[in-house]
C-alpha atoms as a PDB file:
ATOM      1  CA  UNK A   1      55.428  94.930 229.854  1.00  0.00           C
ATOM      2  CA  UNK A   2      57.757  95.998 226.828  1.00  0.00           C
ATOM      3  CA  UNK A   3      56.737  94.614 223.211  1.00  0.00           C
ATOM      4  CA  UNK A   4      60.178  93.741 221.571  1.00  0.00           C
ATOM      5  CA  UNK A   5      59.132  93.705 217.900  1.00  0.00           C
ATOM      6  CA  UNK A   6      62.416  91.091 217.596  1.00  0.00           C
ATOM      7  CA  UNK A   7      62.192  87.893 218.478  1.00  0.00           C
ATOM      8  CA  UNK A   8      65.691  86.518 219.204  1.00  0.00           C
ATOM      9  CA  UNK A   9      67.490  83.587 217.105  1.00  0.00           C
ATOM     10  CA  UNK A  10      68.147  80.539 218.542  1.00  0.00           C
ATOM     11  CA  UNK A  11      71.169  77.652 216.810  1.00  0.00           C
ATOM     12  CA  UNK A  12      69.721  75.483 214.507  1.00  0.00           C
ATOM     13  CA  UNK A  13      71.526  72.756 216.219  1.00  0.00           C
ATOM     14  CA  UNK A  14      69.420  71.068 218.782  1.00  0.00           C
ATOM     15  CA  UNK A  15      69.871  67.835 220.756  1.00  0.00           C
ATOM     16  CA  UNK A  16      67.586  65.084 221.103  1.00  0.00           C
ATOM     17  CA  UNK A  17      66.641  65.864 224.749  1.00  0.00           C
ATOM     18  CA  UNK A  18      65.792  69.333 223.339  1.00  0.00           C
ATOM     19  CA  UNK A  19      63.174  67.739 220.842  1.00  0.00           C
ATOM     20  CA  UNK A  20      61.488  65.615 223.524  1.00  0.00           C
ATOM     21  CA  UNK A  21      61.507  68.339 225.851  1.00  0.00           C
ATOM     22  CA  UNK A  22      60.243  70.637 223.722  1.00  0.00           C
ATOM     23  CA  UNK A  23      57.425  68.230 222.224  1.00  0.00           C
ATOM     24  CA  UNK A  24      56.607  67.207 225.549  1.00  0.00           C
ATOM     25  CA  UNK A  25      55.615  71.124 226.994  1.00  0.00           C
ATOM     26  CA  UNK A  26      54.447  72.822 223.579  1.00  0.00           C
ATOM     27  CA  UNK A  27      53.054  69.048 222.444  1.00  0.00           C
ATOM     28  CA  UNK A  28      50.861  68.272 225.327  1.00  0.00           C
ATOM     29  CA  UNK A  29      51.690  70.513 228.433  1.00  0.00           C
ATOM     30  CA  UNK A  30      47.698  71.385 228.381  1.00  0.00           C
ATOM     31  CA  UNK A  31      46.502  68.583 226.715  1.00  0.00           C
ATOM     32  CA  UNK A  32      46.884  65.789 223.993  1.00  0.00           C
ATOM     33  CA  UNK A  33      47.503  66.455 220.348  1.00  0.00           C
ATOM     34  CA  UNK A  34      46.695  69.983 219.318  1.00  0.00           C
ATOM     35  CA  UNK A  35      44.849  70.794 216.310  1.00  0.00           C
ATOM     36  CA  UNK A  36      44.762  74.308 213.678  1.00  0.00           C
ATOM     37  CA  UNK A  37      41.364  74.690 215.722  1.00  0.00           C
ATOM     38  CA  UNK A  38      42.452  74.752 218.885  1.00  0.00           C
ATOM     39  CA  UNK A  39      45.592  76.644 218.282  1.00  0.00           C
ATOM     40  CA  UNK A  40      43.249  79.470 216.518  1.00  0.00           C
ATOM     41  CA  UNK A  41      40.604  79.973 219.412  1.00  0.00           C
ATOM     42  CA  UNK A  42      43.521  79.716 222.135  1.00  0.00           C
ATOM     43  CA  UNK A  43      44.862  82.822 220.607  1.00  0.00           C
ATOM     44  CA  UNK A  44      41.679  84.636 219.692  1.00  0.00           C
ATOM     45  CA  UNK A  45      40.487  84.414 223.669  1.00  0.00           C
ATOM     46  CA  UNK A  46      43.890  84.979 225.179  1.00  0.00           C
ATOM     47  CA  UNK A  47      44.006  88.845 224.914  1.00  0.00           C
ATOM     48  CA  UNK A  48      40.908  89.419 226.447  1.00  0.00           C
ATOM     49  CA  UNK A  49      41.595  87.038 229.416  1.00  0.00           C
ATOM     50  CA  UNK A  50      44.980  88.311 230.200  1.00  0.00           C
ATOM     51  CA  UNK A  51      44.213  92.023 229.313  1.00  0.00           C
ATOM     52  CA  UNK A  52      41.449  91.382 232.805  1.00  0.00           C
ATOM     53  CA  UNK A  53      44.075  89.143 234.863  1.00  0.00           C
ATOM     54  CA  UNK A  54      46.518  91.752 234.433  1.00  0.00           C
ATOM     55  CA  UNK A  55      44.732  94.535 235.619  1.00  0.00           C
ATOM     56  CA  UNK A  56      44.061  92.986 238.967  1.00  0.00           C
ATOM     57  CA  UNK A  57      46.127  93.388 242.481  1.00  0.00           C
ATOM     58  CA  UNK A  58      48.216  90.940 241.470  1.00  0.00           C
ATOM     59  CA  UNK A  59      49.233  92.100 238.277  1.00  0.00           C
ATOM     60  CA  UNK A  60      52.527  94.053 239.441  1.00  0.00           C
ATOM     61  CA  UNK A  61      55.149  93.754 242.064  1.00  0.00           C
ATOM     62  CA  UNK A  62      56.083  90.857 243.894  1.00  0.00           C
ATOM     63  CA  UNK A  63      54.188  88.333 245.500  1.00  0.00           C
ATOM     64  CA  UNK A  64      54.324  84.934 247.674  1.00  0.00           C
ATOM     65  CA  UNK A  65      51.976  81.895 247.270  1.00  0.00           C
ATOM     66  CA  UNK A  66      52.497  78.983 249.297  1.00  0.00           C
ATOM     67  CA  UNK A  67      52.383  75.813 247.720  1.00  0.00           C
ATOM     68  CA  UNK A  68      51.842  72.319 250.054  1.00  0.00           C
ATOM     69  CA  UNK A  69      52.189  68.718 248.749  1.00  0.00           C
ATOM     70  CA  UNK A  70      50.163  66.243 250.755  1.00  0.00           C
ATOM     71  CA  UNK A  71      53.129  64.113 252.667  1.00  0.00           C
ATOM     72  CA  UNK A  72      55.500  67.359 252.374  1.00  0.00           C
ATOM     73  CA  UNK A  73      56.344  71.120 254.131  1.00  0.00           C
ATOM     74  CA  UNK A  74      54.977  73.930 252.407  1.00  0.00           C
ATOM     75  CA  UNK A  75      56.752  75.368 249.788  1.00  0.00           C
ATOM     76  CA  UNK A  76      57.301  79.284 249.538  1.00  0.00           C
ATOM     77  CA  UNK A  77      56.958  79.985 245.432  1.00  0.00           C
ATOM     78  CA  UNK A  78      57.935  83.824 244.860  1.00  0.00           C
ATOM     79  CA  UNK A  79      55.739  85.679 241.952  1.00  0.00           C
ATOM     80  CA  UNK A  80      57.154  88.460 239.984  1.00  0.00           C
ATOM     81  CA  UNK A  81      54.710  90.420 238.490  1.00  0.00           C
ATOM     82  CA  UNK A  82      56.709  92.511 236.777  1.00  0.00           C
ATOM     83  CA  UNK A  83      57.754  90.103 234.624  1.00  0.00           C
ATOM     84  CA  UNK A  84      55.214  88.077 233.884  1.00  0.00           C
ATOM     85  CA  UNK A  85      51.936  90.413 235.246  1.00  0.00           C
ATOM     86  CA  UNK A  86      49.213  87.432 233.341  1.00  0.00           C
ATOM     87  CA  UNK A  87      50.753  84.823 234.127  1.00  0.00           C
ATOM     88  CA  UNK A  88      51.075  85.856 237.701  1.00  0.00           C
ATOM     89  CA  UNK A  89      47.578  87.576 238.011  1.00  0.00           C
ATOM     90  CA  UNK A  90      45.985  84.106 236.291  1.00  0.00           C
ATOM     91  CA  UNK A  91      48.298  81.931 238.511  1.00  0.00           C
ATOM     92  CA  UNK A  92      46.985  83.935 241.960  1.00  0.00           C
ATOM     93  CA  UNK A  93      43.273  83.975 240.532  1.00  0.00           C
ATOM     94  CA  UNK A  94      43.149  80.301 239.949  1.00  0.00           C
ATOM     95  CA  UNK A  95      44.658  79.635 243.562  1.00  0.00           C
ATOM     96  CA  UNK A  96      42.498  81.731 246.137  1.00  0.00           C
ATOM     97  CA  UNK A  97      39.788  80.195 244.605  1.00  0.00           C
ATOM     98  CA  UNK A  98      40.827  76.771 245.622  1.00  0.00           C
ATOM     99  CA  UNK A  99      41.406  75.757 241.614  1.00  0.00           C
ATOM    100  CA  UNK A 100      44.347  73.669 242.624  1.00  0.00           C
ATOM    101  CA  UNK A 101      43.465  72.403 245.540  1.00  0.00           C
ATOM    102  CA  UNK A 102      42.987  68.362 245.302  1.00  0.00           C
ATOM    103  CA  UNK A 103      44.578  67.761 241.328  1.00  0.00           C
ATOM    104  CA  UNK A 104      48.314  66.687 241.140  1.00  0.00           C
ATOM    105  CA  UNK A 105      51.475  66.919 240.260  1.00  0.00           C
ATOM    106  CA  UNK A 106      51.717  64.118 237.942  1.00  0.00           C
ATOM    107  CA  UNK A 107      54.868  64.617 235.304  1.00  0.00           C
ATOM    108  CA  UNK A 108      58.456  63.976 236.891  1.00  0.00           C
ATOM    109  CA  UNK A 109      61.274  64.105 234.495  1.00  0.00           C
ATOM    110  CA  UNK A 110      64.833  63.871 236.332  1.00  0.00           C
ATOM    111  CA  UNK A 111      66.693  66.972 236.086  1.00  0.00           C
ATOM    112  CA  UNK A 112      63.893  68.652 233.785  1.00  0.00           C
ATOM    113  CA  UNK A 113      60.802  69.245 235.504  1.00  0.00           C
ATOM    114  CA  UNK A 114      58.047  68.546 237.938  1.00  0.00           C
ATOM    115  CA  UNK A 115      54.728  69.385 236.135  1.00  0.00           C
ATOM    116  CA  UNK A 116      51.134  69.713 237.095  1.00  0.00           C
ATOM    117  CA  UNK A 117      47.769  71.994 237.965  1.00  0.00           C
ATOM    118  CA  UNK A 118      45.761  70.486 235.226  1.00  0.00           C
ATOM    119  CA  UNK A 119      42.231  69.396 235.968  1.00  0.00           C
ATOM    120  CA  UNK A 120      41.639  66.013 235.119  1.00  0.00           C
ATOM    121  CA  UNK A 121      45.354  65.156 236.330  1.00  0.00           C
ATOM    122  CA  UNK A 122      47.197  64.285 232.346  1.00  0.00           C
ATOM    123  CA  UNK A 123      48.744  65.142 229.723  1.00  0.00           C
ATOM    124  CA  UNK A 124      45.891  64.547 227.373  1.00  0.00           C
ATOM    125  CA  UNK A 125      43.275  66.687 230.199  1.00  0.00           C
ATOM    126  CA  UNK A 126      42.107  70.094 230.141  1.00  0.00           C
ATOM    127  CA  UNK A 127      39.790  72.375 231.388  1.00  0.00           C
ATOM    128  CA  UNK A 128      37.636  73.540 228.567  1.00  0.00           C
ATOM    129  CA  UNK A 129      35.729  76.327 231.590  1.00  0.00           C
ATOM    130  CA  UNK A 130      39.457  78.301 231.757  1.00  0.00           C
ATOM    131  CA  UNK A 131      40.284  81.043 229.184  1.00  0.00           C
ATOM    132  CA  UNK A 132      43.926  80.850 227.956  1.00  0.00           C
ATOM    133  CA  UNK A 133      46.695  83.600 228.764  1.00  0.00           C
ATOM    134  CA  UNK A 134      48.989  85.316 226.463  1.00  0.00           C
ATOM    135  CA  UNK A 135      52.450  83.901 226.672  1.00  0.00           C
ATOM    136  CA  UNK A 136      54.993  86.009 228.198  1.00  0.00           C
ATOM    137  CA  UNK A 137      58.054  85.370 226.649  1.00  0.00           C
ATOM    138  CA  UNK A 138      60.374  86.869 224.150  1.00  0.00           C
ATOM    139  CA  UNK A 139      59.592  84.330 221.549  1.00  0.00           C
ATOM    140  CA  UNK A 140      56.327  85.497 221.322  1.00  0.00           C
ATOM    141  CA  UNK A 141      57.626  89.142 221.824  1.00  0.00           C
ATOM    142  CA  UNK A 142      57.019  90.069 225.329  1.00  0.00           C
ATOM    143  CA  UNK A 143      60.327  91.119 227.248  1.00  0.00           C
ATOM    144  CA  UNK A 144      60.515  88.498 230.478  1.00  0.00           C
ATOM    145  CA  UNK A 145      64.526  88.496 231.855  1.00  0.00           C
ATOM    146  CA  UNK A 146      62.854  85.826 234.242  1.00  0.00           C
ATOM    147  CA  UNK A 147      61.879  83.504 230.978  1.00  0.00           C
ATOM    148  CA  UNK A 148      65.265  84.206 229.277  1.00  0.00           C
ATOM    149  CA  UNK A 149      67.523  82.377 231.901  1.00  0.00           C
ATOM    150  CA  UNK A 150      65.906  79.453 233.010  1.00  0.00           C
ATOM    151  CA  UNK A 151      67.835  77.572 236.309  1.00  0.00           C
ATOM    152  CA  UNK A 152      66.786  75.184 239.086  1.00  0.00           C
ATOM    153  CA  UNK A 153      63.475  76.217 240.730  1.00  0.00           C
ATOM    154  CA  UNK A 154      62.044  78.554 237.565  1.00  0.00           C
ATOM    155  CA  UNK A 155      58.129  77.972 238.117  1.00  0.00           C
ATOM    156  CA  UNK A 156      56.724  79.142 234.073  1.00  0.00           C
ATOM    157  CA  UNK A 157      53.513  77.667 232.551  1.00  0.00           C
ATOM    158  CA  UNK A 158      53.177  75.292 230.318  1.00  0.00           C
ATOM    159  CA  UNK A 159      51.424  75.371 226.890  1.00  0.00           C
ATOM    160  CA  UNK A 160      49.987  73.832 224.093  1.00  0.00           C
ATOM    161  CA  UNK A 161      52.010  74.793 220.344  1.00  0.00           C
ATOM    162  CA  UNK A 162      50.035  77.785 220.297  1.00  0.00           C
ATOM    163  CA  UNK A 163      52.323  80.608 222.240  1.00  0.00           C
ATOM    164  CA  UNK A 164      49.163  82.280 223.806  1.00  0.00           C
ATOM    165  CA  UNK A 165      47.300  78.566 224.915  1.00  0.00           C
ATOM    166  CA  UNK A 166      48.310  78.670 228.409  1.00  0.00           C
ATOM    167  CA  UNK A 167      45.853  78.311 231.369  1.00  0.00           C
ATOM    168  CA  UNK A 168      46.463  76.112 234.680  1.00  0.00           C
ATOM    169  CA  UNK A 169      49.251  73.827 234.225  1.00  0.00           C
ATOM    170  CA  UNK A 170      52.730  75.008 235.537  1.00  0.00           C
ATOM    171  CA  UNK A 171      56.024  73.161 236.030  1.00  0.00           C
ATOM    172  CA  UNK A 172      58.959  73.309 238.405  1.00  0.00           C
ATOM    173  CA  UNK A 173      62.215  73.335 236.512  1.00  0.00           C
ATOM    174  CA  UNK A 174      64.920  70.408 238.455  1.00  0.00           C
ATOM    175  CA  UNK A 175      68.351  71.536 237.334  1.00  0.00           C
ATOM    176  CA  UNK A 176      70.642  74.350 236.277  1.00  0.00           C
ATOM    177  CA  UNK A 177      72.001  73.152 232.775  1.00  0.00           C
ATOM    178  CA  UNK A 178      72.350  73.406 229.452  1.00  0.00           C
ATOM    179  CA  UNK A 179      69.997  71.022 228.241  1.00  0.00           C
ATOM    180  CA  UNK A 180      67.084  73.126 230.643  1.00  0.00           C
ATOM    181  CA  UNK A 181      68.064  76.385 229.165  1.00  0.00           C
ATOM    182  CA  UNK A 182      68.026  74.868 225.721  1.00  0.00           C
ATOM    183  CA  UNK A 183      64.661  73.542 225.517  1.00  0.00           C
ATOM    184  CA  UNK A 184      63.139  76.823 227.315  1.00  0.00           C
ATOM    185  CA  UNK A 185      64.796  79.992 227.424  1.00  0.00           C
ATOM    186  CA  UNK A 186      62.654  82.774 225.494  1.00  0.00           C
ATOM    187  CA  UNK A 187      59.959  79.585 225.288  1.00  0.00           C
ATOM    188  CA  UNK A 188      57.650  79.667 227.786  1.00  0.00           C
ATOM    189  CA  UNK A 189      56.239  82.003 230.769  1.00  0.00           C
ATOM    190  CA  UNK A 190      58.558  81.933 233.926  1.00  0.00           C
ATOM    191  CA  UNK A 191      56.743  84.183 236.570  1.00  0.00           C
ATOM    192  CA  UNK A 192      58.494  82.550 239.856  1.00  0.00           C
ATOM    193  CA  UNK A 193      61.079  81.110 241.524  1.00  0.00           C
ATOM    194  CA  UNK A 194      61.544  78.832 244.509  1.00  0.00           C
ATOM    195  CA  UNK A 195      64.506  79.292 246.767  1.00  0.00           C
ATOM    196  CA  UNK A 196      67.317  76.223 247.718  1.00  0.00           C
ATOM    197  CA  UNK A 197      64.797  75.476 251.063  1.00  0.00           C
ATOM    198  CA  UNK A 198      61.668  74.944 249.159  1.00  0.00           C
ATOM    199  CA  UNK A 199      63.683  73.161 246.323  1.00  0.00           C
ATOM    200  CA  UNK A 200      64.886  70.486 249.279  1.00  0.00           C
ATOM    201  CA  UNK A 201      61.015  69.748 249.605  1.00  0.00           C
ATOM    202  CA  UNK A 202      60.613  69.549 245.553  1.00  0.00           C
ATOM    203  CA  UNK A 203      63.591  67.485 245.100  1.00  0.00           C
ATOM    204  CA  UNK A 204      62.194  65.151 247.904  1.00  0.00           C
ATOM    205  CA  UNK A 205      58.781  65.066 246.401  1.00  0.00           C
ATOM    206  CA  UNK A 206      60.694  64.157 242.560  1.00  0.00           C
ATOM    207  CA  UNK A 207      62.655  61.372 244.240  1.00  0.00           C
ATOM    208  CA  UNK A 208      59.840  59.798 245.689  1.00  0.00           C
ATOM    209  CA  UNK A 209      57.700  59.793 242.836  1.00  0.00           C
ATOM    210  CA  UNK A 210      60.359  58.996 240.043  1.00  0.00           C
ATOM    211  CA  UNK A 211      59.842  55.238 240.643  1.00  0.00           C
ATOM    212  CA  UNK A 212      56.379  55.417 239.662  1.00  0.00           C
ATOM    213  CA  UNK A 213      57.313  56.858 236.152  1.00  0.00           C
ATOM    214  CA  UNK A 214      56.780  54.405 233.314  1.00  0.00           C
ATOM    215  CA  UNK A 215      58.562  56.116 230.991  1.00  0.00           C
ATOM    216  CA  UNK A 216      61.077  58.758 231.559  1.00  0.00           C
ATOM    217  CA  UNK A 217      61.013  60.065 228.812  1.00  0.00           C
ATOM    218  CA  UNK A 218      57.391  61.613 228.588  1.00  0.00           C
ATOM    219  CA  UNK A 219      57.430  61.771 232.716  1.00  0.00           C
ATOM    220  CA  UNK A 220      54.006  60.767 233.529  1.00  0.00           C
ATOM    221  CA  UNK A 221      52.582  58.745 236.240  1.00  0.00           C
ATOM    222  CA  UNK A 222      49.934  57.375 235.136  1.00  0.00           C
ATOM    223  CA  UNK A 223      47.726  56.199 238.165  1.00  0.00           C
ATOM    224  CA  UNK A 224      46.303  59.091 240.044  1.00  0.00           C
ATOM    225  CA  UNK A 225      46.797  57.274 243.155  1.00  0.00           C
ATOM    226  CA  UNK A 226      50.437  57.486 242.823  1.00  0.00           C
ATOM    227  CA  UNK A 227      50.475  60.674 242.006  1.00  0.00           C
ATOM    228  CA  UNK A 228      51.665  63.890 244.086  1.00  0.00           C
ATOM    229  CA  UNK A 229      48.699  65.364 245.226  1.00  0.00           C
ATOM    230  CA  UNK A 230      48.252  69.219 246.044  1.00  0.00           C
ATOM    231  CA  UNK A 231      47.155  69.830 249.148  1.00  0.00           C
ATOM    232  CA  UNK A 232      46.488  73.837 248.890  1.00  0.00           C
ATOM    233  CA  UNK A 233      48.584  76.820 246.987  1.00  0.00           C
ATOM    234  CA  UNK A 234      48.033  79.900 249.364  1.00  0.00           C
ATOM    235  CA  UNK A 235      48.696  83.600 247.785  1.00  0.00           C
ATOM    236  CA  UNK A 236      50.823  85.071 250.700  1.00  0.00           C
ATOM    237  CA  UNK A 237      50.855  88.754 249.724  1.00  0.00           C
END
């Protein structure tokens, strides 16, 4: 993975839905409010996690996990590795050893994202146990052409403020638009995609849970029992 030494500018003119979006991944993606702290260690133990996850079988090429939603078909999520080798190698780690199997998807936004894979199934949950991974994106200088063009069925990790503070949670992006690209091109660690057959199944999954939403703005469903639950993610090859 290329170091560009050049982050890239971005317009100074943003739109509202780009604040809330952005608040609501960097914000509280992994957790409630973030403090200097937390920022501070997430970075410190970041290298030293990925630097192992990325020298694993995983940690190159491309790969296939298969994600199932109780109530739904499976879901084929394709991992490039060459992109995004951490995020990929963490991502594969996490599911053979049955890490996601049982917590929830429990963040719908329409035509944003479908988020989830935290323990404790909330925005203000996380697993303390789980290093964080460096964040592969070109904002915080890693070249990833998967994290520069964000469109409908991106799969990327979410993350605290702190670039490097990723560890479980992922989301599904909803729509090809603007306001998607906007709020997370060059921002956050695509390493898959899901083709227009397994986005039939996540679109399916969105509408049913979208009435359970409080508010759509933040996304969340609050009662677990309403929530989508995750049956099993399966690394293919």
């Amino acid at each position: 993975m290329t170091f560009s030494k050049v982050p890239r500018v971005f317009p100074v003119s943003i739109c509202v839905l780009f604040i809330c979006c952005l608040m609501m991944f960097a914000g509280c993606s992994q957790g409630g409010s973030v403090g200097s702290a937390s920022s501070n260690s997430g970075s410190s133990a970041s290298s030293e996690a990925s630097k192992a996850v990325a020298e694993g079988p995983y940690a190159s090429g491309v790969h296939h996990a298969e994600l199932t939603v109780e109530g739904y078909g499976p879901i084929t999520i394709e991992l490039n590795a060459d992109e995004a080798p951490a995020s990929v190698a963490n991502f594969c780690e996490l599911a053979q050893s049955g890490y996601y199997d049982g917590l929830t998807f429990y963040r719908f936004v329409d035509k944003f994202c479908m988020q989830g894979g935290t323990k404790g199934n909330s925005s203000s949950s996380q697993d303390e146990s789980l290093n964080s991974i460096v964040g592969e994106f070109s904002r915080n200088g890693y070249e990833n052409d998967l994290a520069d063009d964000f469109k409908k069925g991106t799969v990327a990790m979410a993350r605290r403020s702190d670039p490097d503070s990723a560890k479980s949670t992922f989301f599904v992006t909803l729509d090809t638009s603007e306001d998607v690209s906007m709020s997370l091109n060059g921002q956050y660690a695509a390493f898959g995609t899901i083709d227009e057959q397994g986005m039939a199944i996540v679109d399916k999954i969105v509408a049913d849970h979208l009435p359970s939403v409080a508010n759509p703005q933040s996304g969340e469903i609050v009662d677990e029992a309403k929530q989508a639950k995750i049956v099993s993610i399966k690394v293919v090859d």
